[in-house]
C-alpha atoms as a PDB file:
ATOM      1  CA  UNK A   1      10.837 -10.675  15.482  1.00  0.00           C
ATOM      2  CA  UNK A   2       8.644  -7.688  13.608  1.00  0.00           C
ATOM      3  CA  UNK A   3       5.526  -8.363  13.462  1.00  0.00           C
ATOM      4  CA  UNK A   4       2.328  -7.540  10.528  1.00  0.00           C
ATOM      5  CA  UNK A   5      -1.174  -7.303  11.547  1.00  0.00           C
ATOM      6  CA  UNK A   6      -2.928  -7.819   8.285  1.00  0.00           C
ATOM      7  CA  UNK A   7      -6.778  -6.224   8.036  1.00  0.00           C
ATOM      8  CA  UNK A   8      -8.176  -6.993   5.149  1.00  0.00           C
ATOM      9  CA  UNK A   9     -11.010  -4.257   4.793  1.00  0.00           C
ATOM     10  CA  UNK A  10     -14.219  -4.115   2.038  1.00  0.00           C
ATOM     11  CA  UNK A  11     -17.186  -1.969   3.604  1.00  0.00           C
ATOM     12  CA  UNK A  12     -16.225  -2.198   7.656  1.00  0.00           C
ATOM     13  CA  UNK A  13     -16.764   1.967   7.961  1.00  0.00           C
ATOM     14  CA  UNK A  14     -18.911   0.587  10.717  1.00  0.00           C
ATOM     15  CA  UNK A  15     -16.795  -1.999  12.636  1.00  0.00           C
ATOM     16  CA  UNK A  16     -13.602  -1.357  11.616  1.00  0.00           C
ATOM     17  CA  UNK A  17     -13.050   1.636  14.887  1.00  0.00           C
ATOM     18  CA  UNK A  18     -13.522  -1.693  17.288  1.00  0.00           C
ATOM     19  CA  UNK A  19     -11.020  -3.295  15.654  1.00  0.00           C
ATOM     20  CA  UNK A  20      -8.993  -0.281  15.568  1.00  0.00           C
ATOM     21  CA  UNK A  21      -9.808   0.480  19.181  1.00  0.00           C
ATOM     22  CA  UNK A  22      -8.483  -2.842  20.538  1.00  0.00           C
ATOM     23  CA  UNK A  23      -5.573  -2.715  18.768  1.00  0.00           C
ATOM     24  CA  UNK A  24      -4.528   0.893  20.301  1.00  0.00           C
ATOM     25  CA  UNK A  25      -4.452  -1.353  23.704  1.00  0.00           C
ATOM     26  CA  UNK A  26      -1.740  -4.145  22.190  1.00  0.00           C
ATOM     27  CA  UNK A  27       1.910  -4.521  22.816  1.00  0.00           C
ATOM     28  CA  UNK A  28       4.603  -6.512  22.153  1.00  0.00           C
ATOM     29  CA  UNK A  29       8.070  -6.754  22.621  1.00  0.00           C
ATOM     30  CA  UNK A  30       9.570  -5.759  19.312  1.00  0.00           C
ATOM     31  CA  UNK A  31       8.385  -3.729  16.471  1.00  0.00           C
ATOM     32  CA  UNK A  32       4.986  -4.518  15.067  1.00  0.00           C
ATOM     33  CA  UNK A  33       2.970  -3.165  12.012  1.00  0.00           C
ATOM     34  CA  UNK A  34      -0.698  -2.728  11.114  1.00  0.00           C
ATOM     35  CA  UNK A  35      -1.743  -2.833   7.486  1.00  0.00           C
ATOM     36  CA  UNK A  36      -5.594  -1.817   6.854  1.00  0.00           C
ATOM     37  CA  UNK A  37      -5.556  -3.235   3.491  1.00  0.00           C
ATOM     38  CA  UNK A  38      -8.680  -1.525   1.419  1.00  0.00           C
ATOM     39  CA  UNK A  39     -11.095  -3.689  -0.985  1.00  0.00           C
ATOM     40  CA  UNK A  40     -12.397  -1.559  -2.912  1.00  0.00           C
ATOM     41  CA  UNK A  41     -14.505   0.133  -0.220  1.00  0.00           C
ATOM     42  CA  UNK A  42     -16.982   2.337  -1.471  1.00  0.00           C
ATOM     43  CA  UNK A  43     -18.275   4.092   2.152  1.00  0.00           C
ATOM     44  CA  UNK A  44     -15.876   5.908   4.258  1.00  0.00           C
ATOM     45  CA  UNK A  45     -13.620   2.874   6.123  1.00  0.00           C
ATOM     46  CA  UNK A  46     -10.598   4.756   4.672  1.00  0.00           C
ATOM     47  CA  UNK A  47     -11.618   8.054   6.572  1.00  0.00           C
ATOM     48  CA  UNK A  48     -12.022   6.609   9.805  1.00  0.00           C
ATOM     49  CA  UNK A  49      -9.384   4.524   9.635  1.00  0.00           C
ATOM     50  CA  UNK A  50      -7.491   7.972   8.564  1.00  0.00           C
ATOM     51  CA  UNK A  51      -8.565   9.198  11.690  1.00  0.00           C
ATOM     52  CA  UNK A  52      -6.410   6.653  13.790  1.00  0.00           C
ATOM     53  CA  UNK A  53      -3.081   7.651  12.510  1.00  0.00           C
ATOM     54  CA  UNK A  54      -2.054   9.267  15.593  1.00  0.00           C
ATOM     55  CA  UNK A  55      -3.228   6.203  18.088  1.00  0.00           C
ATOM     56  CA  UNK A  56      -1.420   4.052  16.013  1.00  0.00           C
ATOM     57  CA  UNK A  57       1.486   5.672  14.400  1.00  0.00           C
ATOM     58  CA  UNK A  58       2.274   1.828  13.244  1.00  0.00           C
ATOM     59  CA  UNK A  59      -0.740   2.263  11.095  1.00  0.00           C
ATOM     60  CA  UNK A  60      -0.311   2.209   7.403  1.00  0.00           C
ATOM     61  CA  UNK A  61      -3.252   1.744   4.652  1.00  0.00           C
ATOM     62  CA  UNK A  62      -2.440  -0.087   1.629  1.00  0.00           C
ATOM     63  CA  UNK A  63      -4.710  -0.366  -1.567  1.00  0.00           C
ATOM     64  CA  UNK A  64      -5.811  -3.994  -3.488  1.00  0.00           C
ATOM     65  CA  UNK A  65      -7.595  -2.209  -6.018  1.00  0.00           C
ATOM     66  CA  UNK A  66      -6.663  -4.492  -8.909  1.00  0.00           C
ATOM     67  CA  UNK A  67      -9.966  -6.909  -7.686  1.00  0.00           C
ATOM     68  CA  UNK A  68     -12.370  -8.050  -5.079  1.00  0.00           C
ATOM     69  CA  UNK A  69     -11.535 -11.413  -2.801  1.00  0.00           C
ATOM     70  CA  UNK A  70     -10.338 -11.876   0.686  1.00  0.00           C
ATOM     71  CA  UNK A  71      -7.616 -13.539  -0.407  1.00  0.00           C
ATOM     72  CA  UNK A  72      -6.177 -10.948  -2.965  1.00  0.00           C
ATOM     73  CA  UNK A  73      -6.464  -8.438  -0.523  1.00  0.00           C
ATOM     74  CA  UNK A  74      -4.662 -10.513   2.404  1.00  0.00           C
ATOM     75  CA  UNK A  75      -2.206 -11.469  -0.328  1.00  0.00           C
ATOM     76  CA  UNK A  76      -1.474  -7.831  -1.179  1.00  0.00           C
ATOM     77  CA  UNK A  77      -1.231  -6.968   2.419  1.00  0.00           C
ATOM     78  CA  UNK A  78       1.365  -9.943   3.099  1.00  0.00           C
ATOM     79  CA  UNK A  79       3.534  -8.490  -0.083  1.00  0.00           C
ATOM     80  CA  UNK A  80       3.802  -4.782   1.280  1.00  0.00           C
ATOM     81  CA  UNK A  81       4.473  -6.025   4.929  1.00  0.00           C
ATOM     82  CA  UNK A  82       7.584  -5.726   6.460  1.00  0.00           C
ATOM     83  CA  UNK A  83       7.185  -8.382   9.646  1.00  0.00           C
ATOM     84  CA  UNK A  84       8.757 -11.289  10.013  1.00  0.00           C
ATOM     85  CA  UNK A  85       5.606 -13.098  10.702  1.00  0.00           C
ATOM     86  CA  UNK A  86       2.296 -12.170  10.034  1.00  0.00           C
ATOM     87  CA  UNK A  87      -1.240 -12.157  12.130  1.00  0.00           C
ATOM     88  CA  UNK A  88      -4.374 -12.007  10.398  1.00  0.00           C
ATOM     89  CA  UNK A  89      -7.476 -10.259  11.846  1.00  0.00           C
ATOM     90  CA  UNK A  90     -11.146  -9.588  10.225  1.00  0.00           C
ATOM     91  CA  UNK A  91     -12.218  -5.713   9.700  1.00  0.00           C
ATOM     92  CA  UNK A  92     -15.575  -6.977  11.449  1.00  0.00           C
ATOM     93  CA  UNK A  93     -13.937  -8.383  14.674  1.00  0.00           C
ATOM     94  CA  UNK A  94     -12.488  -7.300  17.773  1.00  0.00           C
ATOM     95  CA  UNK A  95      -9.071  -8.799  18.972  1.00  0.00           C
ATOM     96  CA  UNK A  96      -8.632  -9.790  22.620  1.00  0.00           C
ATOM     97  CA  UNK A  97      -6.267  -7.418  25.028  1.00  0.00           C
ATOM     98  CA  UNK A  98      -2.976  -9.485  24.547  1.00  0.00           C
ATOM     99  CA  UNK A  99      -3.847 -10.906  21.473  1.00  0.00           C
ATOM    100  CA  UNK A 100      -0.741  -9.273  19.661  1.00  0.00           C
ATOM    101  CA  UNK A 101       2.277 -10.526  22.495  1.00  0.00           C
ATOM    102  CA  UNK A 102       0.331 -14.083  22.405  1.00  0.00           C
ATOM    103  CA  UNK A 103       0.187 -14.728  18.987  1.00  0.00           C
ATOM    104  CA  UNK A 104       3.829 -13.095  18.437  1.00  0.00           C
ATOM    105  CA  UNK A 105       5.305 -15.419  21.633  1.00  0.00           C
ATOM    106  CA  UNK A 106       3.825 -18.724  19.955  1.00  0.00           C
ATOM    107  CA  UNK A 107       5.525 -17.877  16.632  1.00  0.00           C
ATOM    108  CA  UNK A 108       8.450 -17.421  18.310  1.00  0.00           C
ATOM    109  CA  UNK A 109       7.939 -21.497  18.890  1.00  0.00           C
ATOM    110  CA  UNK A 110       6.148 -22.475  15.938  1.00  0.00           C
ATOM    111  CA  UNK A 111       5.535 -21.443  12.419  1.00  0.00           C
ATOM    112  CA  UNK A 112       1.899 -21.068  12.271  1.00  0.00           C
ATOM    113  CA  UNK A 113      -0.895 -20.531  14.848  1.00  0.00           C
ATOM    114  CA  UNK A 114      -4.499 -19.948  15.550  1.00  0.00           C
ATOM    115  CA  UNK A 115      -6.372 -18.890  18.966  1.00  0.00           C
ATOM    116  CA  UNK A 116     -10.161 -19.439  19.416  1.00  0.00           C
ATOM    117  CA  UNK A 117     -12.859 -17.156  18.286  1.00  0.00           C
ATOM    118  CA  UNK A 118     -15.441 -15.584  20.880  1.00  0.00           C
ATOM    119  CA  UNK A 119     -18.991 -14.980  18.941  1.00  0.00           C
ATOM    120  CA  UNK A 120     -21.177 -13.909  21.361  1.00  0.00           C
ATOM    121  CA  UNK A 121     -19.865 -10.671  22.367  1.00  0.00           C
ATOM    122  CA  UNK A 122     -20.471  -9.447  18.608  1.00  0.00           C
ATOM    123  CA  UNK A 123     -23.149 -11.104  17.462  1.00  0.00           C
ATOM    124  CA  UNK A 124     -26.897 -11.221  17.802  1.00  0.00           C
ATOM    125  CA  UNK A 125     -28.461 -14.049  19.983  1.00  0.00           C
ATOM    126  CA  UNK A 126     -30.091 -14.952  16.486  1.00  0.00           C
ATOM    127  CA  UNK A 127     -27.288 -15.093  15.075  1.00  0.00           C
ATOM    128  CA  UNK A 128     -25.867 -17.626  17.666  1.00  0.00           C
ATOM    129  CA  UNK A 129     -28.053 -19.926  17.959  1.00  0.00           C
ATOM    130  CA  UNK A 130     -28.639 -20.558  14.000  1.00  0.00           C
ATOM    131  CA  UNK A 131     -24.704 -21.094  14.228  1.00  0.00           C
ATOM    132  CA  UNK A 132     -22.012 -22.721  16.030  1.00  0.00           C
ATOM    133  CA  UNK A 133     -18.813 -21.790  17.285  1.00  0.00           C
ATOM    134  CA  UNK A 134     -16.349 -23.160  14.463  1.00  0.00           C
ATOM    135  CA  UNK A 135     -13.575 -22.602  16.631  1.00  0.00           C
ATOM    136  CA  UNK A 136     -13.942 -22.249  20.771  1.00  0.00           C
ATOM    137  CA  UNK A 137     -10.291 -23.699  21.226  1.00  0.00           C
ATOM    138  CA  UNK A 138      -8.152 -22.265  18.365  1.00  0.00           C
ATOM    139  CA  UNK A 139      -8.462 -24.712  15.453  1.00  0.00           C
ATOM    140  CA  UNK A 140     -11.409 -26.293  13.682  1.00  0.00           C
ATOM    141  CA  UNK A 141     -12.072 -29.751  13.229  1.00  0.00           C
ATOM    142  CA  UNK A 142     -12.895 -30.890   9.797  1.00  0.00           C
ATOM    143  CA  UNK A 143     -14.933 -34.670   9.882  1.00  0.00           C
ATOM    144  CA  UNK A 144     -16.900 -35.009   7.076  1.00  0.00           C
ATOM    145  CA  UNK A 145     -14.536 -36.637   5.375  1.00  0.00           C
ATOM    146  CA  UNK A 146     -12.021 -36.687   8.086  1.00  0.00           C
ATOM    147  CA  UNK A 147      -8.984 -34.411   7.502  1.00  0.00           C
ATOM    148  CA  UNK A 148      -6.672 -31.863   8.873  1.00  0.00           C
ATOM    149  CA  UNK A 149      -7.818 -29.385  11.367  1.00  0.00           C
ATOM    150  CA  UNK A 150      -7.787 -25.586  10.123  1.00  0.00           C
ATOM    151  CA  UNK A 151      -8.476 -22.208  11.617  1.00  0.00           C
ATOM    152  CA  UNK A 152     -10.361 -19.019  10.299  1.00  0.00           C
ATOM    153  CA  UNK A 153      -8.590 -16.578   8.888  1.00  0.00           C
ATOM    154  CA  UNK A 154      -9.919 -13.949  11.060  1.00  0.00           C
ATOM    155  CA  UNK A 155      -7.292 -15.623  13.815  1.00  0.00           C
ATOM    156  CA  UNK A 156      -3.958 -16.938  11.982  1.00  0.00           C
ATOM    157  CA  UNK A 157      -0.514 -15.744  12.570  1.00  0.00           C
ATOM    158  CA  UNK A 158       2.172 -17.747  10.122  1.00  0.00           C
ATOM    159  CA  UNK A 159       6.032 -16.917   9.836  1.00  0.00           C
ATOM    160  CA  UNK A 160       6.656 -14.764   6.329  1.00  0.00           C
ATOM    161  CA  UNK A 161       8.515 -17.874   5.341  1.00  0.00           C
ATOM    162  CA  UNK A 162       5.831 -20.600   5.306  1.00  0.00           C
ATOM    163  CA  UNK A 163       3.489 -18.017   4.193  1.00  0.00           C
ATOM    164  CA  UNK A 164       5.780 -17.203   0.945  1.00  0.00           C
ATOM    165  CA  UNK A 165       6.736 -21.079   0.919  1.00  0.00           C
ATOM    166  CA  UNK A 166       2.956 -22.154   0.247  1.00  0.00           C
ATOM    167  CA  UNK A 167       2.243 -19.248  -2.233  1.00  0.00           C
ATOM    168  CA  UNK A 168      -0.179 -17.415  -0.058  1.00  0.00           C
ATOM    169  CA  UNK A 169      -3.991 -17.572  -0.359  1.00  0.00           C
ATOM    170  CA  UNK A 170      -5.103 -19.179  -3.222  1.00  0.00           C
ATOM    171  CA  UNK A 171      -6.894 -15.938  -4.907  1.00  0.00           C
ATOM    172  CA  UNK A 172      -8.737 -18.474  -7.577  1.00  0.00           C
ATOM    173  CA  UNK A 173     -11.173 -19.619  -4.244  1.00  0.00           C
ATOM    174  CA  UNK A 174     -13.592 -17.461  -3.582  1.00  0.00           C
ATOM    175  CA  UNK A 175     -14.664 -19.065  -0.302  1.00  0.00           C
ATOM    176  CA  UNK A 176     -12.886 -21.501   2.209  1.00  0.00           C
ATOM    177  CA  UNK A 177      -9.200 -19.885   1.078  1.00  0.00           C
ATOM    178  CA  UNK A 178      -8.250 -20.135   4.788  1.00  0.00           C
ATOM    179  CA  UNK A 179      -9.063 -23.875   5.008  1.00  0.00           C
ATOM    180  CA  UNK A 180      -7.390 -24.129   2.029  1.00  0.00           C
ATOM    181  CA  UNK A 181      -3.921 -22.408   3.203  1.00  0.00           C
ATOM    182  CA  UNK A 182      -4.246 -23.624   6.788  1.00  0.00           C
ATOM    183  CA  UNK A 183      -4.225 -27.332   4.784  1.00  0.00           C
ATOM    184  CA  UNK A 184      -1.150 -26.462   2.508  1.00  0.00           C
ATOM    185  CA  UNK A 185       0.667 -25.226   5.462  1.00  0.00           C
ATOM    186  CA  UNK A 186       0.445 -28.721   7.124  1.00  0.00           C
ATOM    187  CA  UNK A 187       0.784 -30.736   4.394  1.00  0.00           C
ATOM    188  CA  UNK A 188       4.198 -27.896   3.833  1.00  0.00           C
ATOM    189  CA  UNK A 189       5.273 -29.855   6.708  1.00  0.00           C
ATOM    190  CA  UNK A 190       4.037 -26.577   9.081  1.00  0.00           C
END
């Protein structure tokens, strides 16, 4: 199975080498892509993402010009993939070693998949203790009113086919599209 890592970028000239950085450190099995997929970033994220082309000669940059959203741009990057499946990671975060071979081995079991998110190794103390973990263990629990769990979409991984099946991110949502296509998935039968 190929794989897509999916980055959807807007402004990370300053994170975006840690991201980059754990990524040079990833295998899998089969062939895998990365798509830094630019939002309109006005600093220089492009240029120092340029300057990782030879790390990561799976590297490709792809524009979502058209407008700004989180969704558009994960959208575009999901239409000029070429993986099988796709795994979504945030410009602003930094994957796990192994991340890539564990979230490719539990698609090759299910359709869609989350892991947990680590905050304090990123964030400032304040920062953690005016907010929670949303999701230690891999999926979030939603309980007011009860419903289906979800994950961020800083952590996903979903086979092209569900992905295409469910349309995608809902672009109209400016916030909360990953709850929203982590709950179409499921109720896709996912």
């Amino acid at each position: 199975m190929k794989l897509s890592v999916i980055i959807p970028c807007y402004n990370a000239a300053d994170t975006i080498a840690d991201q980059l950085d754990a990524l040079t450190k990833q295998q899998w099995s089969g062939p895998w892509e990365i798509l830094l997929v630019n939002n309109r970033s006005s600093d220089n994220t492009v240029e120092v993402v340029e300057g990782y082309r030879q790390k990561l000669p799976n590297l490709r940059i792809i524009d979502a010009l058209e407008k700004q959203g989180i969704a558009y741009a994960t959208n575009t990057g999901a239409r000029a993939a070429s993986g099988d499946a796709f795994l979504f990671c945030d410009a602003d975060d930094v994957v796990e070693e192994g991340w890539v071979e564990a979230m490719g081995k539990a698609l090759l079991k299910y359709d869609f998949v989350s892991g947990p998110f680590e905050i304090e190794k990123l964030n400032q103390s304040t920062l953690q203790m005016n907010r929670a973990n949303p999701q230690p263990d891999g999926i979030q629990k939603y309980t007011y009113p009860p419903y289906l769990p979800h994950a961020g979409g800083g952590n996903l991984g979903v086979k092209r086919s569900v992905f295409e099946a469910v349309g995608g991110f809902d672009e109209s949502m400016r916030h909360l599209c990953d709850t929203d296509f982590c709950w179409r998935v499921q109720l896709a039968g996912s």
